[in-house]
C-alpha atoms as a PDB file:
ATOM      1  CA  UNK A   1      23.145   8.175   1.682  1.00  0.00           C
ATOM      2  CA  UNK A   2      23.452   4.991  -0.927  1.00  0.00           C
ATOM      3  CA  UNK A   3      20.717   3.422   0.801  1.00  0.00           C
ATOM      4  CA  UNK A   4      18.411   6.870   1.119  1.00  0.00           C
ATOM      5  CA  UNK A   5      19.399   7.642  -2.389  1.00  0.00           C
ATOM      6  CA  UNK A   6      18.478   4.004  -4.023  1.00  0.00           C
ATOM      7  CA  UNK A   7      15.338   3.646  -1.940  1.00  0.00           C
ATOM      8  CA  UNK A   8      13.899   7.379  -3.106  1.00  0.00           C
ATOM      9  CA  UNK A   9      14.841   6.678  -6.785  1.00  0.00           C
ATOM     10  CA  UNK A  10      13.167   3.178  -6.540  1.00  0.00           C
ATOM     11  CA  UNK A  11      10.353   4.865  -5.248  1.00  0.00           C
ATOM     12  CA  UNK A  12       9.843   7.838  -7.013  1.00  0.00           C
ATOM     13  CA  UNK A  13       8.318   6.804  -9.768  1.00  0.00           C
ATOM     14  CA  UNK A  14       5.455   5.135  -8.475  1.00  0.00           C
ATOM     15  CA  UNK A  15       4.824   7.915  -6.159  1.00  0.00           C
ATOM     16  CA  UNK A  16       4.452   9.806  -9.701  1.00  0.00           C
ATOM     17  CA  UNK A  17       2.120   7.361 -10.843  1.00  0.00           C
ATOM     18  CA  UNK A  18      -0.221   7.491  -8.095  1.00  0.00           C
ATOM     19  CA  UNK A  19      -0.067  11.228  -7.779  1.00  0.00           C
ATOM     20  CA  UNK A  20      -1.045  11.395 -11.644  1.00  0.00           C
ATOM     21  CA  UNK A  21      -3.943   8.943 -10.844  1.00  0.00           C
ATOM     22  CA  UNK A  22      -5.159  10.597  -8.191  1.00  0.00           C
ATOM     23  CA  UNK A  23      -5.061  14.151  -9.885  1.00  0.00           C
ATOM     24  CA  UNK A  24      -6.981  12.607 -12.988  1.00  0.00           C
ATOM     25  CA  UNK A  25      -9.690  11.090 -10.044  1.00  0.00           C
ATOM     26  CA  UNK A  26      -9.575  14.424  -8.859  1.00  0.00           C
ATOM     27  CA  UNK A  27     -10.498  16.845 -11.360  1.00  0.00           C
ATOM     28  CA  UNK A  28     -11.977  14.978 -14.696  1.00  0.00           C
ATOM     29  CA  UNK A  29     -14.477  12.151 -12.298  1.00  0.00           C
ATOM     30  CA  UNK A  30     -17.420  14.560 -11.414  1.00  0.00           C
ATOM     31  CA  UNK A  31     -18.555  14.626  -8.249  1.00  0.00           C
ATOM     32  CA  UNK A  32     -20.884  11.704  -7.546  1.00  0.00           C
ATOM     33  CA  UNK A  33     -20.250   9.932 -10.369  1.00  0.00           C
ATOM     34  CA  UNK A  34     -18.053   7.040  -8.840  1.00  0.00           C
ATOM     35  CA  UNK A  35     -20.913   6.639  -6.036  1.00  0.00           C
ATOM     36  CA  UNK A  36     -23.324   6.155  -8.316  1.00  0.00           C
ATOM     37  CA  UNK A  37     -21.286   3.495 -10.356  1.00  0.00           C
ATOM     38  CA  UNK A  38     -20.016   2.111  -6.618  1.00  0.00           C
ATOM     39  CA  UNK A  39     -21.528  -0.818  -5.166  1.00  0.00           C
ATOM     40  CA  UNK A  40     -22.832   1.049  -1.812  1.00  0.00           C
ATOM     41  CA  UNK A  41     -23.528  -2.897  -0.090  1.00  0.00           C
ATOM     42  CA  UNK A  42     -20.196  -3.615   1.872  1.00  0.00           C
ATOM     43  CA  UNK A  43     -19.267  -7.489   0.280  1.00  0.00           C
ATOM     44  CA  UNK A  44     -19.843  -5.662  -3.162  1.00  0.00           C
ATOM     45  CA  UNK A  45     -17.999  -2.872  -2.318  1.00  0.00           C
ATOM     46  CA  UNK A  46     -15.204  -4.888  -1.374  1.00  0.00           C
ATOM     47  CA  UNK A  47     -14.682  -6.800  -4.014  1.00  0.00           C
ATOM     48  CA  UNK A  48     -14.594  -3.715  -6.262  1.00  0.00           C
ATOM     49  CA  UNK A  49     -11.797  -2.425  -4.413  1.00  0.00           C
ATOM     50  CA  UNK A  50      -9.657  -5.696  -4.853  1.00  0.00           C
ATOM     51  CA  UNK A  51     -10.496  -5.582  -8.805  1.00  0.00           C
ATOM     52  CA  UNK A  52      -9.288  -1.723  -8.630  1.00  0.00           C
ATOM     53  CA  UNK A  53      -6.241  -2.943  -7.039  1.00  0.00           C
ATOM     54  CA  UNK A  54      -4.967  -5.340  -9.340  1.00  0.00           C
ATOM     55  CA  UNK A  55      -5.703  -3.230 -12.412  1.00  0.00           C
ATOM     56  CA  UNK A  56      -3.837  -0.338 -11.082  1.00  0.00           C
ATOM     57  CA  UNK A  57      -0.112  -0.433 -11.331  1.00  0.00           C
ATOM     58  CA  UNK A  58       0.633   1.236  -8.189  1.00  0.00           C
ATOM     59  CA  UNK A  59       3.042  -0.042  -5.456  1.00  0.00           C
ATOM     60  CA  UNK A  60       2.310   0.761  -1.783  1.00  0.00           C
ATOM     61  CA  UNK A  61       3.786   4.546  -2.094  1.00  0.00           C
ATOM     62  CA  UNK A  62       1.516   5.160  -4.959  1.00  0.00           C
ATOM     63  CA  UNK A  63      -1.697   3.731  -2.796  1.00  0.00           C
ATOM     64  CA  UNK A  64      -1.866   6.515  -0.065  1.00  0.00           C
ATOM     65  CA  UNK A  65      -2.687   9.356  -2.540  1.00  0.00           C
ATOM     66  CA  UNK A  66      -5.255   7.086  -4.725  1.00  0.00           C
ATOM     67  CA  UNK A  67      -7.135   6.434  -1.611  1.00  0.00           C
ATOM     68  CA  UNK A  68      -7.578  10.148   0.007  1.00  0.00           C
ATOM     69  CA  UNK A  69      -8.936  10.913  -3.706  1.00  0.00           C
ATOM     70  CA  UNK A  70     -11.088   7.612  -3.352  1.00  0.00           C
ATOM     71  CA  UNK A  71     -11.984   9.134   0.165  1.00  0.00           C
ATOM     72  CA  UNK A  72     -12.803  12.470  -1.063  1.00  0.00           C
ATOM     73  CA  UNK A  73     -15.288  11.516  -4.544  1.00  0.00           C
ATOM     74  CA  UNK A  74     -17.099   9.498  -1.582  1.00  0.00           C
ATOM     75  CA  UNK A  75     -16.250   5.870  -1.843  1.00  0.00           C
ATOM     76  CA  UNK A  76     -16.650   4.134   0.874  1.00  0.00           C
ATOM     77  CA  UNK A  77     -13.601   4.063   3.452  1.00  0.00           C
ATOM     78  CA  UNK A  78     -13.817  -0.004   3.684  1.00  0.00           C
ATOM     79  CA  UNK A  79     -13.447  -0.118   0.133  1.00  0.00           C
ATOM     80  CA  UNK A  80     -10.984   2.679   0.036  1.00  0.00           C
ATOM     81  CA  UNK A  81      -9.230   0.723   2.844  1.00  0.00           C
ATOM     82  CA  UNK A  82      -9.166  -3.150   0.698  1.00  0.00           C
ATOM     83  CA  UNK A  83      -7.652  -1.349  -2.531  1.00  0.00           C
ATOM     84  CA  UNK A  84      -5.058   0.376  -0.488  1.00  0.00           C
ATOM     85  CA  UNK A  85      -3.855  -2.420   0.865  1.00  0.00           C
ATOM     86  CA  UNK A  86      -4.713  -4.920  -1.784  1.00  0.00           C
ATOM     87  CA  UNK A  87      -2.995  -3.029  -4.318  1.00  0.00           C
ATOM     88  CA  UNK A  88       0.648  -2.973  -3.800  1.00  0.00           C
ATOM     89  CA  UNK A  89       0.504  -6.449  -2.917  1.00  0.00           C
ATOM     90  CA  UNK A  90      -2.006  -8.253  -6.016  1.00  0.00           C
ATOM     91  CA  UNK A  91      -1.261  -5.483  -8.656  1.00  0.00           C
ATOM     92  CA  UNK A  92       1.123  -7.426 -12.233  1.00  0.00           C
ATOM     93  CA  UNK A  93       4.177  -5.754 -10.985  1.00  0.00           C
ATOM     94  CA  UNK A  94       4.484  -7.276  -8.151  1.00  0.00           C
ATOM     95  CA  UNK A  95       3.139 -10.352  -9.004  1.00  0.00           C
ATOM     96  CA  UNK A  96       5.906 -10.829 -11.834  1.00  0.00           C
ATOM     97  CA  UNK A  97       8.308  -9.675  -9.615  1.00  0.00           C
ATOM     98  CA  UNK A  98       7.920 -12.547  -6.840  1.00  0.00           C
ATOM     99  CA  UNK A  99       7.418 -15.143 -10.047  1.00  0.00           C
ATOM    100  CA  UNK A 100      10.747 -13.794 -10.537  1.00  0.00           C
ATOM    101  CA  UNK A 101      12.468 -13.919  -7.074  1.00  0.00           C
ATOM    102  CA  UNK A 102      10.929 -17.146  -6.808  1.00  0.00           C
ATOM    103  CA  UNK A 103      12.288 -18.915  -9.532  1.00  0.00           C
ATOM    104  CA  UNK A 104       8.683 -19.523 -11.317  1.00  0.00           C
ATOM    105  CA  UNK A 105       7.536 -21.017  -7.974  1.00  0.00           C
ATOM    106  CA  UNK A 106       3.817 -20.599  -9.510  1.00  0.00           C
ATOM    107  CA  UNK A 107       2.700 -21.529  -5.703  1.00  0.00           C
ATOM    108  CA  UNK A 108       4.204 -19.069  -3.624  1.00  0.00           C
ATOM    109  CA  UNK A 109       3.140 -16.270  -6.192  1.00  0.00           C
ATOM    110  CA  UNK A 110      -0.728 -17.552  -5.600  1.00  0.00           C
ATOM    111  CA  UNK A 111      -0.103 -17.758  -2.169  1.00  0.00           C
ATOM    112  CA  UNK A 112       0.848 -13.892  -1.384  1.00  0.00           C
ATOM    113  CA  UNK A 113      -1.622 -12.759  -4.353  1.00  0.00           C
ATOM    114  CA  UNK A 114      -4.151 -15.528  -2.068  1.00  0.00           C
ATOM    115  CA  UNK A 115      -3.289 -14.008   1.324  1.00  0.00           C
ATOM    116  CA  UNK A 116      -2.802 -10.755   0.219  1.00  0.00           C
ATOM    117  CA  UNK A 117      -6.581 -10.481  -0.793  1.00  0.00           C
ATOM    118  CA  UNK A 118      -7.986 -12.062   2.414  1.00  0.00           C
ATOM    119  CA  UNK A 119      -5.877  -9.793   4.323  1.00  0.00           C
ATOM    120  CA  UNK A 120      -6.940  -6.433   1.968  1.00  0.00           C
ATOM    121  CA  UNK A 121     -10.619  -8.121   2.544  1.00  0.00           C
ATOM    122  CA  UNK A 122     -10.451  -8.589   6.816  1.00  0.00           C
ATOM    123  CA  UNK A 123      -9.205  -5.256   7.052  1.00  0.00           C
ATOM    124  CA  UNK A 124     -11.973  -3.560   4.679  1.00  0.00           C
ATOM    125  CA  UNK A 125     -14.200  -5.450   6.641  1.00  0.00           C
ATOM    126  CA  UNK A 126     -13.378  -4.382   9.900  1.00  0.00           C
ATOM    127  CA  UNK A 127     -13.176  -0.483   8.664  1.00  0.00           C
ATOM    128  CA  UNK A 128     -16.580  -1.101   7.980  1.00  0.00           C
ATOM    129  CA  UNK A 129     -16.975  -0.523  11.994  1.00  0.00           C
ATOM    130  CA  UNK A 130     -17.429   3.305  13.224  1.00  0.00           C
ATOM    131  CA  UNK A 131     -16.045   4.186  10.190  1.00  0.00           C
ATOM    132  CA  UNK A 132     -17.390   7.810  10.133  1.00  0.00           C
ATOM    133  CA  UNK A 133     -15.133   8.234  13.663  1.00  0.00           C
ATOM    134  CA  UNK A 134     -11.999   9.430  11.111  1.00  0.00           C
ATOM    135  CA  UNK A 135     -10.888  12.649   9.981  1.00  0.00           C
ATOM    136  CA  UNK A 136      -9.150  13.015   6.363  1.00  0.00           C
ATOM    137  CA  UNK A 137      -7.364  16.126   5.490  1.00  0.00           C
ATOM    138  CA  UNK A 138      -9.987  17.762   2.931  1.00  0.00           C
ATOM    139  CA  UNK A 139      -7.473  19.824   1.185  1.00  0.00           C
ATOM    140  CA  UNK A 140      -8.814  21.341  -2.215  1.00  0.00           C
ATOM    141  CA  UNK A 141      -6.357  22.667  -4.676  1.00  0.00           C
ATOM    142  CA  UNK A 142      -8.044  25.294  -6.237  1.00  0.00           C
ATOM    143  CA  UNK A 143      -6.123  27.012  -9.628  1.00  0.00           C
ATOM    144  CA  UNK A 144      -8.112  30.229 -10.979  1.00  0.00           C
ATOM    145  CA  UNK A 145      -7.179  30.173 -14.723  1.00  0.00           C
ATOM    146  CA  UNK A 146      -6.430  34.136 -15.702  1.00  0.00           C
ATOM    147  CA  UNK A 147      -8.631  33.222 -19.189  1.00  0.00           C
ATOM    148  CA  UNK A 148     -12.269  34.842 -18.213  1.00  0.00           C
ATOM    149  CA  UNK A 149     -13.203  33.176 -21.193  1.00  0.00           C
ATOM    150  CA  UNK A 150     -12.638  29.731 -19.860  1.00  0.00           C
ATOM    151  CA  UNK A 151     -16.319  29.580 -17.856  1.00  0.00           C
ATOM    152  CA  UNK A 152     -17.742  30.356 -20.927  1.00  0.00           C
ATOM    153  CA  UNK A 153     -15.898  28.140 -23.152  1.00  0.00           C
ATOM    154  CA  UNK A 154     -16.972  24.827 -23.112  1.00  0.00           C
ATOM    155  CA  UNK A 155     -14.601  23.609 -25.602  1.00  0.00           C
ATOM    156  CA  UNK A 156     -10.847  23.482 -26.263  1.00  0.00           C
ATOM    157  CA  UNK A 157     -10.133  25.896 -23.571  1.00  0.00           C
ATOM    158  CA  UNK A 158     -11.664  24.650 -20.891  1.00  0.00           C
ATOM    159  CA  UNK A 159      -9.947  21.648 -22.004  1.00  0.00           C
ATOM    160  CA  UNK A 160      -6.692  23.432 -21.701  1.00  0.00           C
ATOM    161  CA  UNK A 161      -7.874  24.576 -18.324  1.00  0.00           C
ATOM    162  CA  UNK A 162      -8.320  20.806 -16.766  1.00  0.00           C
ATOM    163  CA  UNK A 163      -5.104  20.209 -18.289  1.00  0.00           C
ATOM    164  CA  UNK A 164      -3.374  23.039 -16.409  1.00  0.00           C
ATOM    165  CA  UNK A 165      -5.069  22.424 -13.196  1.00  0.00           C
ATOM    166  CA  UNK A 166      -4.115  18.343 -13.623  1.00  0.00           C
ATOM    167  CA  UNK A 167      -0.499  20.174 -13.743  1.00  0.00           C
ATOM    168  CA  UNK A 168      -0.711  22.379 -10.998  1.00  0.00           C
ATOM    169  CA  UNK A 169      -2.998  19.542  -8.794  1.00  0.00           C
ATOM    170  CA  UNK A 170      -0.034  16.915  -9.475  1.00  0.00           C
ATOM    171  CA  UNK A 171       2.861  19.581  -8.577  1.00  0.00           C
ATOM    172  CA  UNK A 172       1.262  20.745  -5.071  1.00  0.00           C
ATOM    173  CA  UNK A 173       0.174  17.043  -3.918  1.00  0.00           C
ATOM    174  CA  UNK A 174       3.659  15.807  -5.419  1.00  0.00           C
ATOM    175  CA  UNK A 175       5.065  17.895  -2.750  1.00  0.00           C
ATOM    176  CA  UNK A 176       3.053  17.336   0.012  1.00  0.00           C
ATOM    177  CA  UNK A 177       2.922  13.675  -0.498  1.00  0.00           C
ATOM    178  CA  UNK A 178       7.154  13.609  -1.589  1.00  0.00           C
ATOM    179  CA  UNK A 179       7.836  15.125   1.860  1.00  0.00           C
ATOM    180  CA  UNK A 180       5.895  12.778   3.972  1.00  0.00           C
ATOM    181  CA  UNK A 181       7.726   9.781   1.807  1.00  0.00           C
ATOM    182  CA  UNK A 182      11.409  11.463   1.908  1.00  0.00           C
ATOM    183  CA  UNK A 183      10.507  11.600   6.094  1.00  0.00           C
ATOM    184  CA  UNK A 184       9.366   8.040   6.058  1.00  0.00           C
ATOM    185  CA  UNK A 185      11.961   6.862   4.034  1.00  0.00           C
ATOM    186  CA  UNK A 186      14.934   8.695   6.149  1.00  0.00           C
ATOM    187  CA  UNK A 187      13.581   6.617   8.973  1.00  0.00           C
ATOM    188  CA  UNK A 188      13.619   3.507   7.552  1.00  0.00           C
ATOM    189  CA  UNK A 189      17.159   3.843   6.119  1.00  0.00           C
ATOM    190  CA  UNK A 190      18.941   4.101   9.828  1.00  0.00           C
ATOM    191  CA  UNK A 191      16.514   0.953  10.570  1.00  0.00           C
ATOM    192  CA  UNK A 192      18.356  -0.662   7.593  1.00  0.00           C
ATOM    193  CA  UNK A 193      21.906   0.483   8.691  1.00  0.00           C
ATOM    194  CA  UNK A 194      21.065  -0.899  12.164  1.00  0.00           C
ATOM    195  CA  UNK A 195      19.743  -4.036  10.743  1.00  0.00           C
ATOM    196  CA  UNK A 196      22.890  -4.890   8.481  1.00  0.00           C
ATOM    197  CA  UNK A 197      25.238  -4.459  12.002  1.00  0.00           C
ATOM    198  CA  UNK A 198      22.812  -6.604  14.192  1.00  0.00           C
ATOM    199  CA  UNK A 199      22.374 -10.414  14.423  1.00  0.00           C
ATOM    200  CA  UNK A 200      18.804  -9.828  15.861  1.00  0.00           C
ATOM    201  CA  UNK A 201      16.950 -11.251  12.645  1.00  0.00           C
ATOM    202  CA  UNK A 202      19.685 -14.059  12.013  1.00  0.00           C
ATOM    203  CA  UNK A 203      18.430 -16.699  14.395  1.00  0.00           C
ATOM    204  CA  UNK A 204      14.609 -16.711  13.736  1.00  0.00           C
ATOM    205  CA  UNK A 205      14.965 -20.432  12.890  1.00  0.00           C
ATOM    206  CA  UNK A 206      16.378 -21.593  16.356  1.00  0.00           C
ATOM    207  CA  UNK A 207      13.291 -21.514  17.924  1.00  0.00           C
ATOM    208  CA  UNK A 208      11.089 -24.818  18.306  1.00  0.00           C
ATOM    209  CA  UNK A 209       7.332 -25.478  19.334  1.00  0.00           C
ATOM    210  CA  UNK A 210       5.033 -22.722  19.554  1.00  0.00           C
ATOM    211  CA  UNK A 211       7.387 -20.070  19.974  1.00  0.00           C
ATOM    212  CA  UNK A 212       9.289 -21.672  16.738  1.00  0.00           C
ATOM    213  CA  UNK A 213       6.161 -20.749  14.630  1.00  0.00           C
ATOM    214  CA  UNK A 214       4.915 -16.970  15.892  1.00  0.00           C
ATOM    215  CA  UNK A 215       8.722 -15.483  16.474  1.00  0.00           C
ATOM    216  CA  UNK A 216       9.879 -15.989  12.893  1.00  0.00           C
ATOM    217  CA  UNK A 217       6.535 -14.619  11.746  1.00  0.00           C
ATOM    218  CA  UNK A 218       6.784 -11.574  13.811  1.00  0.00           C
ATOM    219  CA  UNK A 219      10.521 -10.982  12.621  1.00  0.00           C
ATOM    220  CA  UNK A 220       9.674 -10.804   9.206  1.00  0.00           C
ATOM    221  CA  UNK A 221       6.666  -8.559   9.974  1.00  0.00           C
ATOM    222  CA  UNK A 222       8.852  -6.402  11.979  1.00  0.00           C
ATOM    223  CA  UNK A 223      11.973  -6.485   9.257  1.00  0.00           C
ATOM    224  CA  UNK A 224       9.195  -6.027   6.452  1.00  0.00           C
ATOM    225  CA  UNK A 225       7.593  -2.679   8.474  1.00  0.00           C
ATOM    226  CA  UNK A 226      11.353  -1.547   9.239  1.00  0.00           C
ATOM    227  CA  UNK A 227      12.950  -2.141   5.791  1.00  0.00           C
ATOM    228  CA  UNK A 228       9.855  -0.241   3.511  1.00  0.00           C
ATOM    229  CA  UNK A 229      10.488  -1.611   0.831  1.00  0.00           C
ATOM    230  CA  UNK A 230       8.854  -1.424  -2.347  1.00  0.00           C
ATOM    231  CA  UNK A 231       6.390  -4.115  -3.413  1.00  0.00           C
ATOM    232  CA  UNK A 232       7.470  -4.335  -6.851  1.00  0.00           C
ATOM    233  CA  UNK A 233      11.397  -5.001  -5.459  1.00  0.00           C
ATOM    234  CA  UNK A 234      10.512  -6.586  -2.036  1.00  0.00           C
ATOM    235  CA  UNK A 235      10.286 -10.204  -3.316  1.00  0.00           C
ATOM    236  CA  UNK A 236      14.002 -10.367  -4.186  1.00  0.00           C
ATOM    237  CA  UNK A 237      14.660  -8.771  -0.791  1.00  0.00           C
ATOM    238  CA  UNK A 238      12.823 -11.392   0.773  1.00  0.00           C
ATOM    239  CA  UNK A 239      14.167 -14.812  -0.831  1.00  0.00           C
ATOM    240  CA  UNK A 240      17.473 -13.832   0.483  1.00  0.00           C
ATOM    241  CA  UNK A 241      16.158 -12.841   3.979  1.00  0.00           C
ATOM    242  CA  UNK A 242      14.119 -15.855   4.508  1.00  0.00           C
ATOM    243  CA  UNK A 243      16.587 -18.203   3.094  1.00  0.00           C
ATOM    244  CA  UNK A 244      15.905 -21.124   5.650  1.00  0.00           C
ATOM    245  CA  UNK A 245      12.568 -20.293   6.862  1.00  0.00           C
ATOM    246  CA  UNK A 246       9.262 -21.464   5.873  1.00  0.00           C
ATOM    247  CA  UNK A 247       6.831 -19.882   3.700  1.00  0.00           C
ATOM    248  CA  UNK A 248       4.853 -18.470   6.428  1.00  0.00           C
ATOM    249  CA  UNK A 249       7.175 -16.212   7.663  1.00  0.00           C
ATOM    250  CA  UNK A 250       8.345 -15.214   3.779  1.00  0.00           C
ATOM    251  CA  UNK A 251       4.647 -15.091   3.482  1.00  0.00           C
ATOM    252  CA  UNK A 252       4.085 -12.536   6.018  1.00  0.00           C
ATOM    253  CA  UNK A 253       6.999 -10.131   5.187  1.00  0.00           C
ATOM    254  CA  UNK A 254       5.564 -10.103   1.653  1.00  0.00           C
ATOM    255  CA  UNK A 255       1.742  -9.329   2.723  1.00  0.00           C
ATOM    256  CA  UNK A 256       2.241  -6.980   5.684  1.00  0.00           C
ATOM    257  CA  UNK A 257       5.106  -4.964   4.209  1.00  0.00           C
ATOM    258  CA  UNK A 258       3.187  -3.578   1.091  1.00  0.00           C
ATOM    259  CA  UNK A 259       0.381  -2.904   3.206  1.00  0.00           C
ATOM    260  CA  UNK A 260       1.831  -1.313   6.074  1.00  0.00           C
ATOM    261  CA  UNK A 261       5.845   0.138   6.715  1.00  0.00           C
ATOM    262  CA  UNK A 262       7.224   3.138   8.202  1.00  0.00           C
ATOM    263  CA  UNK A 263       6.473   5.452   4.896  1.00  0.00           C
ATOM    264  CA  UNK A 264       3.202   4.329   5.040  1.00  0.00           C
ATOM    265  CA  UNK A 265       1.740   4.908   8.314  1.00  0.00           C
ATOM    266  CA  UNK A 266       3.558   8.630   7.847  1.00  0.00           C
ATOM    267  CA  UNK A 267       2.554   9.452   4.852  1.00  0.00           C
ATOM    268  CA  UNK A 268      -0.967   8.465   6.230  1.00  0.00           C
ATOM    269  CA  UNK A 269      -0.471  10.473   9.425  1.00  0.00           C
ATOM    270  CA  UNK A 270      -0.005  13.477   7.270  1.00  0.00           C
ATOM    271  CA  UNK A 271      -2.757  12.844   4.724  1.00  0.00           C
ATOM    272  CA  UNK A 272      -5.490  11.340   6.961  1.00  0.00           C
ATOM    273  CA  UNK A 273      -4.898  12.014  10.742  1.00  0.00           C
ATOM    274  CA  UNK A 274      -3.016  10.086  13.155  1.00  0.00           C
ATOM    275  CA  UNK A 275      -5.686   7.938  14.886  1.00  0.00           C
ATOM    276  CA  UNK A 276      -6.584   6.680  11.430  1.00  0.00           C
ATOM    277  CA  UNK A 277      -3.129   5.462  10.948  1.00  0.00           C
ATOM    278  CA  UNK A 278      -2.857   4.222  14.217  1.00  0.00           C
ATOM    279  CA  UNK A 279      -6.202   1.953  13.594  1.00  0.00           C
ATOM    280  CA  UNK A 280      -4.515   0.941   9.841  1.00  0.00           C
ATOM    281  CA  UNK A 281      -1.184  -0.224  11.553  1.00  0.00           C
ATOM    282  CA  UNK A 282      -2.587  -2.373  14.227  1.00  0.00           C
ATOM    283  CA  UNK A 283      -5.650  -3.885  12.400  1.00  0.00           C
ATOM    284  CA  UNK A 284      -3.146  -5.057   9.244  1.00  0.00           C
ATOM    285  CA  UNK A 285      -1.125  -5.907  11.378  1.00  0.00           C
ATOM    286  CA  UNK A 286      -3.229  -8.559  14.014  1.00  0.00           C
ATOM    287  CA  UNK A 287      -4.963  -9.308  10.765  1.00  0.00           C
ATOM    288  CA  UNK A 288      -1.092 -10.438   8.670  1.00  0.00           C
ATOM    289  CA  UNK A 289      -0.268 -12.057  11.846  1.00  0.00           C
ATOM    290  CA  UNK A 290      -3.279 -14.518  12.291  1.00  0.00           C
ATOM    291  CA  UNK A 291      -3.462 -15.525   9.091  1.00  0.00           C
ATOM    292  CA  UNK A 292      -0.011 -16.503   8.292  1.00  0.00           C
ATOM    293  CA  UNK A 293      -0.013 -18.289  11.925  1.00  0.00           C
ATOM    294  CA  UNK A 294      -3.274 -20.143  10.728  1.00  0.00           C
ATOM    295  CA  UNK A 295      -1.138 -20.931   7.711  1.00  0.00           C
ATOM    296  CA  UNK A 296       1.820 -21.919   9.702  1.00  0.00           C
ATOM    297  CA  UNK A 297      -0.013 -24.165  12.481  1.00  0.00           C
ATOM    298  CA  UNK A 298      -1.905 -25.921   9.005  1.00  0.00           C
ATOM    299  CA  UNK A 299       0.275 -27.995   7.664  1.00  0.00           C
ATOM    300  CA  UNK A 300      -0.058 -26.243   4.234  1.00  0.00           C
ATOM    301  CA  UNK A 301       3.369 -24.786   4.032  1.00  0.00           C
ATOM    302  CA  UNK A 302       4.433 -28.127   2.784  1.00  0.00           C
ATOM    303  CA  UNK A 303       2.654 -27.597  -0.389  1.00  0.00           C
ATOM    304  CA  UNK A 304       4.026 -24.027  -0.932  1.00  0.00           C
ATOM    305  CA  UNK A 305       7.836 -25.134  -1.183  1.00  0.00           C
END
C-alpha cells in the first residue's frame, strides 16, 4: 500500500496536467484548425511532434490523453505517436531531473534527450505504415448547458459555457483515464514487491561477450517496463539500479520506460484498442533495444561516463 500510495500521488498530478491539456485541445482548438497549421509531409510532421514534446511538461501518464485528443482534431497518428513517446522522455522536467541524478553529468543528460528523440522518431516513422488499420475510442463528451441563451450569446456566456464544459470534459476523462492508471499502477506495484525479494536483476554484470552486452540491456528494459515509473523521478531510480553497469543499459531503462511500462500500454488498451497497444509495445520496444545495442557494441559508452 506504501508503494501503491507513493506511486499514485507521484503520478497524479501529471495525469491532471495532461487531462487539462487535452480538455483545452478538445473544446477551444476548432476543428481543423491544427491540420491546417500541421505539417501533413511525414519528416515535417515528425519533427513537429518532437518540438510539441519538449515544450509540454507532461510525463509519460500525462502523454496518453494528449495524444487521443491529438488523434481526434486529426493529426497525424505518426506524429501523434513521436510526441507521445518523445515527450516524457525530452520534456525540462525530466531533463533536470537526470542532470540531477547524474550529478551534472551534462553527457548522459544529452545522451537520453539524444536517444530518446531517435527512438520517438523510428517509431513515428514506422506508424507511418498501415496506419489507418487502428481503431481509437471516439468518445465525445457532450454537456448541454440549461442557458437557451448560450447559442445565441456569443459573448461572456458562451464563454462561461466552454468554461463549464472544460470542467465537466476534465472530470469525465479524469475518471476514465484515473482508472486505467490506478489498474496499471496496481500491477506494477506487486512487480516491485517481487522485484525487491528477488536477486534476478542483481547479476546483470556477470555476463561477458555478446551475451554480456544484450542481457543487461534487456534487464533494464524489462525492470524499466515492470517498475512504471515516472519520467520526471525515474532518473534517481535508475543511478542506483545501474550502479555498476554501463551507460547503455542505464540508457535503455531511461528511454524505453517513459515510453512504454505497464500503465502505459493499459491505459492505451482502454483509450485506443488493444492491437494498437500491442503494435506500440513491441515496435518501442525492438526500436529501444537496437539502438542502445548499436550504442553498446560502439565503443561510445566510454565517452558517456
Amino acid at each position: 500500500m506504501t508503494i501503491f500510495s507513493g506511486t499514485w500521488l507521484e503520478a497524479v498530478p501529471f495525469l491532471v496536467l495532461g487531462v487539462l491539456i487535452s480538455t483545452v485541445i478538445t473544446v477551444f482548438v476548432p476543428e481543423g484548425f491544427l491540420q491546417r497549421i500541421f505539417p501533413q509531409r511525414l519528416f515535417p510532421g515528425l519533427l513537429f511532434g518532437v518540438v510539441g514534446g519538449f515544450f509540454l511538461p507532461v510525463c509519460d501518464c500525462a502523454s496518453v490523453p494528449v495524444f487521443r485528443s491529438l488523434i481526434k482534431k486529426g493529426i497525424p497518428l505518426p506524429a501523434a505517436v513521436t510526441f507521445m513517446t518523445a515527450a516524457p522522455i525530452i520534456n525540462p522536467a525530466a531533463v533536470l531531473s537526470t542532470w540531477y541524478a547524474y550529478g551534472g553529468n551534462v553527457r548522459m543528460v544529452a545522451a537520453r534527450v539524444g536517444f530518446g528523440i531517435v527512438c520517438a522518431l523510428l517509431a513515428g516513422f514506422f506508424f507511418s505504415f498501415r496506419s489507418s488499420c487502428y481503431h481509437f475510442n471516439e468518445q465525445e463528451n457532450h454537456v448541454e448547458c440549461s442557458c437557451c441563451s448560450c447559442s445565441r450569446e456569443p459573448s461572456a456566456t458562451r464563454f462561461s459555457y466552454k468554461l463549464f464544459e472544460v470542467l465537466e470534459h476534465s472530470r469525465e476523462e479524469f475518471i476514465e483515464v484515473g482508472t486505467w492508471q490506478i489498474t496499471g499502477i496496481a500491477v506494477a506495484t506487486v512487480f516491485q514487491v517481487w522485484i525487491k525479494h528477488t536477486a534476478a536483476f542483481s547479476s546483470l554484470n556477470s555476463f561477458h561477450g555478446i551475451p554480456g552486452k544484450m542481457i543487461p540491456i534487456l534487464g533494464m528494459m524489462g525492470l524499466a517496463f515492470f517498475l512504471s515509473l515516472c519520467s520526471s523521478s525515474d532518473a534517481v531510480i535508475c543511478r542506483v539500479i545501474g550502479k555498476g553497469l554501463s551507460p547503455a543499459p542505464q540508457l535503455a531503462f531511461l528511454v524505453f520506460g517513459p515510453m512504454m511500462d505497464i500503465k502505459n500500454i493499459i491505459m492505451l488498451s482502454g483509450m485506443c484498442s488493444p492491437k494498437f497497444a500491442v503494435r506500440m509495445a513491441v515496435t518501442t520496444f525492438c526500436i529501444c533495444f537496437l539502438v542502445m545495442l548499436g550504442l553498446s557494441f560502439s565503443g561510445l559508452e566510454s565517452f558517456l561516463l
